[in-house]
PDB file of N, CA and C in Angstrom:
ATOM      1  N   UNK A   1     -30.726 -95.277  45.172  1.00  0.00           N
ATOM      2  CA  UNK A   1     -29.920 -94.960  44.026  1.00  0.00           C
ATOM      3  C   UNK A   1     -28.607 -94.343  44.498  1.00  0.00           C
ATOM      4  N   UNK A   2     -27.510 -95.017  43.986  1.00  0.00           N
ATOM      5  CA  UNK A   2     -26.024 -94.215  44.109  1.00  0.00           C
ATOM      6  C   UNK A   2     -25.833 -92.889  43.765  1.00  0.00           C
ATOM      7  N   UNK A   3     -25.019 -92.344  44.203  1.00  0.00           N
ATOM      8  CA  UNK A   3     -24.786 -90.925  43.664  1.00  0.00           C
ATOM      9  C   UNK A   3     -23.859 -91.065  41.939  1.00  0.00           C
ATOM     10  N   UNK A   4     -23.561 -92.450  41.933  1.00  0.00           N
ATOM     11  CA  UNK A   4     -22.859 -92.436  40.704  1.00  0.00           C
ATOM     12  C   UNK A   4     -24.224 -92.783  39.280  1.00  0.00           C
ATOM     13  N   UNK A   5     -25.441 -92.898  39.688  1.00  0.00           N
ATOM     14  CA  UNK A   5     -26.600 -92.945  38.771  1.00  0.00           C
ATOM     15  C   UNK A   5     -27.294 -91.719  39.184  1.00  0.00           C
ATOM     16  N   UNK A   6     -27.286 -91.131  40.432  1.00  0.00           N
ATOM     17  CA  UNK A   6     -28.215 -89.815  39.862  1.00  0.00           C
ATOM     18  C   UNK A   6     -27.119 -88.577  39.181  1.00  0.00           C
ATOM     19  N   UNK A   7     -26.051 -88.354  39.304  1.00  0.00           N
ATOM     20  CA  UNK A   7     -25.578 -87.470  38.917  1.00  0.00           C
ATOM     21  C   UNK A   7     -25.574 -87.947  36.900  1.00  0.00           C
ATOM     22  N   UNK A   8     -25.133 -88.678  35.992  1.00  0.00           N
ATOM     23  CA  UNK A   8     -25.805 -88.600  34.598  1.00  0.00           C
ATOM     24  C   UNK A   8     -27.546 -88.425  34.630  1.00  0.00           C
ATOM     25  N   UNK A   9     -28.065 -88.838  35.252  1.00  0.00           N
ATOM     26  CA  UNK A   9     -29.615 -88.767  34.834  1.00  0.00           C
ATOM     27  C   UNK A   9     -29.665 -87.736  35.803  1.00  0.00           C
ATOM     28  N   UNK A  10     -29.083 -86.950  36.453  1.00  0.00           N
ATOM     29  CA  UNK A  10     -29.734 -84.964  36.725  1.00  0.00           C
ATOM     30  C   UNK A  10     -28.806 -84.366  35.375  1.00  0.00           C
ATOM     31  N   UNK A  11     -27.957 -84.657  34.750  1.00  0.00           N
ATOM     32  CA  UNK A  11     -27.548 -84.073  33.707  1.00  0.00           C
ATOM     33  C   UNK A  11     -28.018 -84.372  32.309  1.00  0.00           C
ATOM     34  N   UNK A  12     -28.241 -85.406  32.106  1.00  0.00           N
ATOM     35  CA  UNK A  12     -29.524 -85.743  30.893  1.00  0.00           C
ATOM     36  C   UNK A  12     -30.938 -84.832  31.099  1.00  0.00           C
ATOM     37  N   UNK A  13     -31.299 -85.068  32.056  1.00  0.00           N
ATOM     38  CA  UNK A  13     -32.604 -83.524  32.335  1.00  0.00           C
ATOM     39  C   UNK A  13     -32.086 -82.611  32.155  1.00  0.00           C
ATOM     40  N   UNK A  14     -31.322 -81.943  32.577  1.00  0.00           N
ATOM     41  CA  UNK A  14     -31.263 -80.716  32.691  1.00  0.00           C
ATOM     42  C   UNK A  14     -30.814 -80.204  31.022  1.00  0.00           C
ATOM     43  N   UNK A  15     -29.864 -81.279  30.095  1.00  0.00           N
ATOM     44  CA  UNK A  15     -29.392 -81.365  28.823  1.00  0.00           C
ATOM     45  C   UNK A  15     -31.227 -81.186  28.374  1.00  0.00           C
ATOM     46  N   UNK A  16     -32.333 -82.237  28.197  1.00  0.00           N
ATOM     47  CA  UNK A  16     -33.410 -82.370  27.224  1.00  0.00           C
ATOM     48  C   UNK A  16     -34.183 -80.955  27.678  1.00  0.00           C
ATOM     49  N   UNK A  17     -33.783 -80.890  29.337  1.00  0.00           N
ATOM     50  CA  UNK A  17     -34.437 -79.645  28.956  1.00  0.00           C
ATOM     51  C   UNK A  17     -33.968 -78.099  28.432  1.00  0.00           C
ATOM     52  N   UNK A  18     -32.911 -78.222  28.357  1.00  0.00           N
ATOM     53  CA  UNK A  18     -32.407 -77.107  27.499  1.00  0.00           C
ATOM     54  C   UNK A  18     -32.299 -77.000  26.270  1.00  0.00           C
ATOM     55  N   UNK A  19     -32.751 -78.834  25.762  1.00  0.00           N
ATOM     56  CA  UNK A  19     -33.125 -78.560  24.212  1.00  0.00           C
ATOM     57  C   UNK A  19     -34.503 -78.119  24.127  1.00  0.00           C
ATOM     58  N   UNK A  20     -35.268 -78.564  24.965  1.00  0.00           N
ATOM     59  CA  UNK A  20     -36.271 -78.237  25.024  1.00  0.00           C
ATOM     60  C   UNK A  20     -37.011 -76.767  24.616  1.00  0.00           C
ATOM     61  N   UNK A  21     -35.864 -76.255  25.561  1.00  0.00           N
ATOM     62  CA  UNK A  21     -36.156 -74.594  25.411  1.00  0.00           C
ATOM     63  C   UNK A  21     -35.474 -73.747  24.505  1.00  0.00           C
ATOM     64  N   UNK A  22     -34.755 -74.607  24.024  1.00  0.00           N
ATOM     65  CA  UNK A  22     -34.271 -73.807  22.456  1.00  0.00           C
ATOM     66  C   UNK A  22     -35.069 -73.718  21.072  1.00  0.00           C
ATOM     67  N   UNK A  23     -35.910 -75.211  21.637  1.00  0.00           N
ATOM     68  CA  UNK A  23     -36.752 -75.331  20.373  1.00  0.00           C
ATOM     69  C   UNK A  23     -37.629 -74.634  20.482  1.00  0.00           C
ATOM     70  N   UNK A  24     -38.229 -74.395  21.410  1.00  0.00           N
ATOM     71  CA  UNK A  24     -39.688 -73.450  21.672  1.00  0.00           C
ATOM     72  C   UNK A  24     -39.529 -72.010  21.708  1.00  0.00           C
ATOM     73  N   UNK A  25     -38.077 -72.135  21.789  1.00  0.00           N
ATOM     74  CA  UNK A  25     -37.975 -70.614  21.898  1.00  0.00           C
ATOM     75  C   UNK A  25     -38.417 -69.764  20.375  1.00  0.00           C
ATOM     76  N   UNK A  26     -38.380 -68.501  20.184  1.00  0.00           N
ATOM     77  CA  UNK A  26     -38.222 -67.075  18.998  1.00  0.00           C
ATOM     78  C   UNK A  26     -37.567 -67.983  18.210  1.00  0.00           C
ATOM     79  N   UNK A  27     -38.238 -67.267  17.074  1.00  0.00           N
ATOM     80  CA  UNK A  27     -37.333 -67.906  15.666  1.00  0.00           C
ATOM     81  C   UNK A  27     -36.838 -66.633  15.311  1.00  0.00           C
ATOM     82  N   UNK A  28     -35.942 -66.105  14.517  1.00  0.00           N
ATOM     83  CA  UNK A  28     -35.579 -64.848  13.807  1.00  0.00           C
ATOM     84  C   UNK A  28     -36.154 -64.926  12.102  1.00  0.00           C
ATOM     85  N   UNK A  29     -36.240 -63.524  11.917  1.00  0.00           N
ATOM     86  CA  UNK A  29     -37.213 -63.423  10.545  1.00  0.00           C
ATOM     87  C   UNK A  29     -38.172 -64.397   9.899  1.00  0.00           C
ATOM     88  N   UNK A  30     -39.100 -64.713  10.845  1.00  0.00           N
ATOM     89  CA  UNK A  30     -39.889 -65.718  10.681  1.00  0.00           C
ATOM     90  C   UNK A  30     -41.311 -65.058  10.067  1.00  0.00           C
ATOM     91  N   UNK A  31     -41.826 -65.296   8.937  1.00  0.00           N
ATOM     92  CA  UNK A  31     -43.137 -64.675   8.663  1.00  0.00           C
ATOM     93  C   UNK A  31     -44.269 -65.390   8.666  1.00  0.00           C
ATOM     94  N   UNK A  32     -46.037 -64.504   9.677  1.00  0.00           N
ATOM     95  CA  UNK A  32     -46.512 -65.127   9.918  1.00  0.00           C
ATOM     96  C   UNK A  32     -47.466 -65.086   8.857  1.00  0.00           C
ATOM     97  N   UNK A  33     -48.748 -65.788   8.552  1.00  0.00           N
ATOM     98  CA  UNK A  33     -49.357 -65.970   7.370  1.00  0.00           C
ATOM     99  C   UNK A  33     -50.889 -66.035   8.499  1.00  0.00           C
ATOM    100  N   UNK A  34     -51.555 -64.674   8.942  1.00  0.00           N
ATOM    101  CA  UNK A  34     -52.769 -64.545   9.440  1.00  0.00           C
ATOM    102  C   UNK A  34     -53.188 -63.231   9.531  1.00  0.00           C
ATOM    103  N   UNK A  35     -54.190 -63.335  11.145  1.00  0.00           N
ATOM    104  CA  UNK A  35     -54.638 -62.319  11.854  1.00  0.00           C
ATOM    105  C   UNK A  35     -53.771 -62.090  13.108  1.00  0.00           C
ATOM    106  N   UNK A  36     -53.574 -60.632  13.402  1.00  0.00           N
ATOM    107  CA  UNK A  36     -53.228 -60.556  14.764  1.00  0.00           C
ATOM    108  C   UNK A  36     -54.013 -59.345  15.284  1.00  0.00           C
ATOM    109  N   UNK A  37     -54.359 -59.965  16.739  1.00  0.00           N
ATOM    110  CA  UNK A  37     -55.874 -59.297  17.316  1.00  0.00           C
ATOM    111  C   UNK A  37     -54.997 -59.115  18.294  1.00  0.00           C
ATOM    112  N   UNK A  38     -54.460 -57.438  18.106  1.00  0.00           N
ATOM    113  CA  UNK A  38     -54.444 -56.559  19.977  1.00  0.00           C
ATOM    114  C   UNK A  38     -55.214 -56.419  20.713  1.00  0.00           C
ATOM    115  N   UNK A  39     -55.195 -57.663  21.762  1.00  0.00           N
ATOM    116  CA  UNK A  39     -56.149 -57.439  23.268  1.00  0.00           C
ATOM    117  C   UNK A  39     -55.433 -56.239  24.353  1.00  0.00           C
ATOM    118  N   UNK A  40     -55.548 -55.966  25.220  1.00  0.00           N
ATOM    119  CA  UNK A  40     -55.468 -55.028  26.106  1.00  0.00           C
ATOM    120  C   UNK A  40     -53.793 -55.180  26.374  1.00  0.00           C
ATOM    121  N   UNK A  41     -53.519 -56.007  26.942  1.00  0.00           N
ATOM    122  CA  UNK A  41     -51.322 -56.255  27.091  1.00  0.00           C
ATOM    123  C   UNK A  41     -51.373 -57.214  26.348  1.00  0.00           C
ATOM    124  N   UNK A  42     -52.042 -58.504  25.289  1.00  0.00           N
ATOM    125  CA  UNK A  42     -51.399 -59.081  24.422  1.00  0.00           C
ATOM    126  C   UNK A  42     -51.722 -59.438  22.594  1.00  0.00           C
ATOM    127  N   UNK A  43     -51.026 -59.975  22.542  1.00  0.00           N
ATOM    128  CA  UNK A  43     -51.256 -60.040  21.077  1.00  0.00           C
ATOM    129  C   UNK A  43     -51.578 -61.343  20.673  1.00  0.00           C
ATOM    130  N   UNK A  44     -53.007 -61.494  19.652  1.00  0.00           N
ATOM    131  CA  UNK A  44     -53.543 -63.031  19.532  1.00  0.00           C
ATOM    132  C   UNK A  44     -52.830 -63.664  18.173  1.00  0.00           C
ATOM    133  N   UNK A  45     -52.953 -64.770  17.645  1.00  0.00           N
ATOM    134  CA  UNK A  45     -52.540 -64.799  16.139  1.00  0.00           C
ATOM    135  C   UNK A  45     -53.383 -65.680  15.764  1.00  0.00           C
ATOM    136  N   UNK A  46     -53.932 -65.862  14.737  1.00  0.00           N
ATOM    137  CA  UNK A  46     -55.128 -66.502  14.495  1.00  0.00           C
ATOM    138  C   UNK A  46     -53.882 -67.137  12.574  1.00  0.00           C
ATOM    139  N   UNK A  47     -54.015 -68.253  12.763  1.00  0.00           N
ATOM    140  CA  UNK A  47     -53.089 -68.877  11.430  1.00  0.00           C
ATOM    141  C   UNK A  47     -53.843 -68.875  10.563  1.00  0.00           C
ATOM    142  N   UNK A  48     -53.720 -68.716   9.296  1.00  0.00           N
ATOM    143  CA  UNK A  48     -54.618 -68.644   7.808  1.00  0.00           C
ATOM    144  C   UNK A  48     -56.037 -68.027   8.189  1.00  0.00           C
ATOM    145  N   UNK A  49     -55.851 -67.312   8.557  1.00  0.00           N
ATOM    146  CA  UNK A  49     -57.308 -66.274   8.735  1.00  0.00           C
ATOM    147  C   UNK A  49     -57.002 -65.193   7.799  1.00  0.00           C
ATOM    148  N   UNK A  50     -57.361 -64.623   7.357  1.00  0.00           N
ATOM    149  CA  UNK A  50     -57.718 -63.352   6.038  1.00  0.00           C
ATOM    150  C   UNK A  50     -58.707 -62.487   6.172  1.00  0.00           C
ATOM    151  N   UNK A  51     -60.005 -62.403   6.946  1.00  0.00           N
ATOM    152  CA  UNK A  51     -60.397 -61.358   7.883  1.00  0.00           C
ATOM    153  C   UNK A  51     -60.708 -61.612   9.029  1.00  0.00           C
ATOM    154  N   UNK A  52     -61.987 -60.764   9.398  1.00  0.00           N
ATOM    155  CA  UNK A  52     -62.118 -60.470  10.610  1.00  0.00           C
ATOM    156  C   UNK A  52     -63.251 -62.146  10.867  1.00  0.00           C
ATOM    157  N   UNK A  53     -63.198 -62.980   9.967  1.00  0.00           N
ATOM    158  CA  UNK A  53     -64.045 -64.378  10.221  1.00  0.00           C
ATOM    159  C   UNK A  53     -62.990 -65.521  10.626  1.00  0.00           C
ATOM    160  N   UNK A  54     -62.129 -65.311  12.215  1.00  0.00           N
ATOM    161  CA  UNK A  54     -60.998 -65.793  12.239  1.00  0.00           C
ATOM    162  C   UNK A  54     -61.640 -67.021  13.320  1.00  0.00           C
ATOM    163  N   UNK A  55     -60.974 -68.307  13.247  1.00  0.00           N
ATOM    164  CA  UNK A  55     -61.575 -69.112  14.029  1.00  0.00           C
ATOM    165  C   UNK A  55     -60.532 -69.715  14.724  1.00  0.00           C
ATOM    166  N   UNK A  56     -60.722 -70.944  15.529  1.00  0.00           N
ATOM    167  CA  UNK A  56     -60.152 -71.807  16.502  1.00  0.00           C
ATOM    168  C   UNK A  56     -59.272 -71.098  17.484  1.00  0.00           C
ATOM    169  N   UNK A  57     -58.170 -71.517  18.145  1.00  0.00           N
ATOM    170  CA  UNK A  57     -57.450 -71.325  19.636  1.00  0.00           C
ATOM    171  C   UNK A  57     -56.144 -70.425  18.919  1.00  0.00           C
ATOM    172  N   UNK A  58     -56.043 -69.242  19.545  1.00  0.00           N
ATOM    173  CA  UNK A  58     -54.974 -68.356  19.241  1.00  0.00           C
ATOM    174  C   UNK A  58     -53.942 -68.937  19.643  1.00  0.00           C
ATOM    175  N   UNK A  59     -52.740 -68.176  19.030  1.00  0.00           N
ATOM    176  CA  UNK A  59     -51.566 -68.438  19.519  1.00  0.00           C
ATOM    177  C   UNK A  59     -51.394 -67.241  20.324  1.00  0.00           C
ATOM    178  N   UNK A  60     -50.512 -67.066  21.529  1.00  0.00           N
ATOM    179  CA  UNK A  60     -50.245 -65.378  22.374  1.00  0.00           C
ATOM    180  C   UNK A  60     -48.856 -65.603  21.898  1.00  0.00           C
ATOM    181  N   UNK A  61     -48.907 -64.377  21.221  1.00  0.00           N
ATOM    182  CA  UNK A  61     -47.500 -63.668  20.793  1.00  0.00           C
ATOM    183  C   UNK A  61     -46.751 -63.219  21.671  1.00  0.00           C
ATOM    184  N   UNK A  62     -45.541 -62.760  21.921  1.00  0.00           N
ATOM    185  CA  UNK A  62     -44.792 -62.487  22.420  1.00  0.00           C
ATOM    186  C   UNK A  62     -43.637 -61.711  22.381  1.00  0.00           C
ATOM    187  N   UNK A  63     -44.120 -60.565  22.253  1.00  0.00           N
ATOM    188  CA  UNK A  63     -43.587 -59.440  20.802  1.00  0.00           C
ATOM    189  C   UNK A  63     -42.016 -58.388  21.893  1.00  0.00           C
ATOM    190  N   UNK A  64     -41.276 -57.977  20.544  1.00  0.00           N
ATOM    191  CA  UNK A  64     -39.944 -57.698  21.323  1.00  0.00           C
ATOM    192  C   UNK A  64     -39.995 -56.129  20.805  1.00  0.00           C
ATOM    193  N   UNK A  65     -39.501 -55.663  21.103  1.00  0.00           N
ATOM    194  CA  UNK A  65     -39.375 -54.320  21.115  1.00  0.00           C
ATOM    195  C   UNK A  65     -39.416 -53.436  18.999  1.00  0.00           C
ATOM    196  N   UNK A  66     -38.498 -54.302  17.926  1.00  0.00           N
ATOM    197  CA  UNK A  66     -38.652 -53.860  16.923  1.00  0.00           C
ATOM    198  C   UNK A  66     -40.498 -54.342  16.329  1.00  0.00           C
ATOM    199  N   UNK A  67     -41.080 -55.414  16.968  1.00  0.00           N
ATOM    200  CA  UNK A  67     -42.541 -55.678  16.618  1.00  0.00           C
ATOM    201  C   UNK A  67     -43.044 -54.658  16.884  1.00  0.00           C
ATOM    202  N   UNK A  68     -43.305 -54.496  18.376  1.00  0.00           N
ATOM    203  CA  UNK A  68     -44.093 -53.446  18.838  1.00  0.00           C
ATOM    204  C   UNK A  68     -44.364 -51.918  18.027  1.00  0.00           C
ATOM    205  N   UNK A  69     -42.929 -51.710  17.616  1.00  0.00           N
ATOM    206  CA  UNK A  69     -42.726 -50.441  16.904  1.00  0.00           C
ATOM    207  C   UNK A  69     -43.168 -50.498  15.492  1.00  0.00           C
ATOM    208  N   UNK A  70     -43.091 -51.526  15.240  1.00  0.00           N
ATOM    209  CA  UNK A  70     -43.617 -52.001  13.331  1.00  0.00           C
ATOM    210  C   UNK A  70     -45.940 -51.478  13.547  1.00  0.00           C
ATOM    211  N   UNK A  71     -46.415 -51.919  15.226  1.00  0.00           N
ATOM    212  CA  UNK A  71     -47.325 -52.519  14.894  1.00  0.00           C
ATOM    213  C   UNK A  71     -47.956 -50.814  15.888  1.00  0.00           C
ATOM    214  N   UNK A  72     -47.394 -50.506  16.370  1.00  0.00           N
ATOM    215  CA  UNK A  72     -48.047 -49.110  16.761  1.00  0.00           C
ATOM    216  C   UNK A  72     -47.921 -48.039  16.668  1.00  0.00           C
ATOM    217  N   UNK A  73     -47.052 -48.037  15.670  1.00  0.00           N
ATOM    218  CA  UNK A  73     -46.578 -46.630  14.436  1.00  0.00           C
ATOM    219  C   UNK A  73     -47.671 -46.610  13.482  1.00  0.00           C
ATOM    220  N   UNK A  74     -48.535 -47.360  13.497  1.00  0.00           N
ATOM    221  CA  UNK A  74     -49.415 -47.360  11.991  1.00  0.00           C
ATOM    222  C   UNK A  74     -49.695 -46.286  12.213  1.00  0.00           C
ATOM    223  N   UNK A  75     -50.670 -45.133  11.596  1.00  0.00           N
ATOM    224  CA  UNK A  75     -51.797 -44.431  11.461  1.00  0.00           C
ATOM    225  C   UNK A  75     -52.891 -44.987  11.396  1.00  0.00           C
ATOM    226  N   UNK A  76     -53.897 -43.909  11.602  1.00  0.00           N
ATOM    227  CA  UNK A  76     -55.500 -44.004  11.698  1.00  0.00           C
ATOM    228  C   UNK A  76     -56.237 -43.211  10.295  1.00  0.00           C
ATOM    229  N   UNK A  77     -54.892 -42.949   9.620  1.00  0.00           N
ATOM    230  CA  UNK A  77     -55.891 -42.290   8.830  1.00  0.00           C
ATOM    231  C   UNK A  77     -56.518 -43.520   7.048  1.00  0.00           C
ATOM    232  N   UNK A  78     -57.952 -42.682   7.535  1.00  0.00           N
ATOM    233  CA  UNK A  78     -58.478 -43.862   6.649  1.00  0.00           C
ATOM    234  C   UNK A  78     -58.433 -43.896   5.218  1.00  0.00           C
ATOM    235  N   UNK A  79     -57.459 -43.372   4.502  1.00  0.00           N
ATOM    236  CA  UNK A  79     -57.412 -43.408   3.397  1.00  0.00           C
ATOM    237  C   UNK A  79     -56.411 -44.615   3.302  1.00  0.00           C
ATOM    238  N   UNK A  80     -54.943 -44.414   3.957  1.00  0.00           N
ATOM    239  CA  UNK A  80     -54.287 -45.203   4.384  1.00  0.00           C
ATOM    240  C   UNK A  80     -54.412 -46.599   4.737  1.00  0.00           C
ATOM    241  N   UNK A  81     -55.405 -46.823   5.511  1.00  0.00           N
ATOM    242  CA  UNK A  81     -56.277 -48.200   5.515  1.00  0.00           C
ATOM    243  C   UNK A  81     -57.139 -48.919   4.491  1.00  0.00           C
ATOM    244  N   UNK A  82     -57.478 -48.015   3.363  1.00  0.00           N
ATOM    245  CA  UNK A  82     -58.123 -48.759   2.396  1.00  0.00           C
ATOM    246  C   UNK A  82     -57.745 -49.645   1.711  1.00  0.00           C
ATOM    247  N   UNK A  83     -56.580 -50.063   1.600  1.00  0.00           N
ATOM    248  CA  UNK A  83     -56.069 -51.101   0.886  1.00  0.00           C
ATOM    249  C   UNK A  83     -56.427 -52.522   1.977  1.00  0.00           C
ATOM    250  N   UNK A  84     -56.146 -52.190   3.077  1.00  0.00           N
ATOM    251  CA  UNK A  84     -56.914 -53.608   4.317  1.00  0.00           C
ATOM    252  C   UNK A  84     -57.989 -53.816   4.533  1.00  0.00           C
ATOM    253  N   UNK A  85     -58.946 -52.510   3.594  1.00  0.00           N
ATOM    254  CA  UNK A  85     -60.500 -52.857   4.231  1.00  0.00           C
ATOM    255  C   UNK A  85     -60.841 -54.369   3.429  1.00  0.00           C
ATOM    256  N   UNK A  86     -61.731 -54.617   3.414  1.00  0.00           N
ATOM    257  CA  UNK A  86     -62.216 -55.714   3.830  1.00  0.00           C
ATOM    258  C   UNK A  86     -63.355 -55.459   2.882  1.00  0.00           C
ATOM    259  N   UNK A  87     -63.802 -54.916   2.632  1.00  0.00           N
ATOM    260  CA  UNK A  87     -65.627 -53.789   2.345  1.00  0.00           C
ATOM    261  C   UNK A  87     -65.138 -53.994   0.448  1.00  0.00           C
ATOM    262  N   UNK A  88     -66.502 -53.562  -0.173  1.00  0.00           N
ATOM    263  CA  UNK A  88     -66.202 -53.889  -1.384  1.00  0.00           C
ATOM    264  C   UNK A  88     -66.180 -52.480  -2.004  1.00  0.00           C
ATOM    265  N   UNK A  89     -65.722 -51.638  -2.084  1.00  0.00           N
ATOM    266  CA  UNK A  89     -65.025 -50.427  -2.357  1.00  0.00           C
ATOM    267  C   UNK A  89     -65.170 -48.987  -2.054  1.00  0.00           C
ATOM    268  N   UNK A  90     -65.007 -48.130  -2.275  1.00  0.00           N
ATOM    269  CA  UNK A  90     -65.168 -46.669  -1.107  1.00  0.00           C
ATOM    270  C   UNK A  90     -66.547 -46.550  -1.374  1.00  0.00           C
ATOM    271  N   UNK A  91     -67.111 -45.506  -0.019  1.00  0.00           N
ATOM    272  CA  UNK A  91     -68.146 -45.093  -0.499  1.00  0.00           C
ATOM    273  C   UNK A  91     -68.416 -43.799  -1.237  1.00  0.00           C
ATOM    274  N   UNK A  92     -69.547 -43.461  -1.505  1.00  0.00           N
ATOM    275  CA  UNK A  92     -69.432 -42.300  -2.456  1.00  0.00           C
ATOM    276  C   UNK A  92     -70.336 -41.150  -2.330  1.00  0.00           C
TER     277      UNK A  92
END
């Protein structure tokens, strides 16, 4: 091959793959519609799941600094959580 055919086809690669990686890349204000299960360093996402009966192949998140802060500021206190339980109403 000439140098006058590899130089467009190393620049067509290097072009698909930079579309490539734009498409796959972060979306901005994108909302997700599931579960997300904190494992030890990552975060799972489970799509149209609604509790803890979440099925098939996660997605791994890939969380940026304003996520993180949204998702480990919560509290523990359980009054606060009752609106996410799951359970069919307080006990008594």
């Amino acid at each position: 091959m000439s140098a006058n055919r590899i130089v467009p086809v190393l620049l067509l690669g290097v072009l698909l793959l930079a579309a490539l990686v734009h498409w796959m890349g972060g979306k901005k204000n994108q909302t997700l519609d599931g579960v997300i299960v904190m494992n030890v360093m990552t975060y799972e996402f489970y799509s149209n799941a609604k509790d803890c009966n979440y099925r098939g192949a996660p997605y791994v998140l890939l969380p940026n600094a304003p996520f993180r802060e949204i998702v480990t500021t919560g509290s523990t206190d359980v009054e606060q959580m009752d609106p996410y339980s799951t359970g069919h109403g307080k006990p008594s």
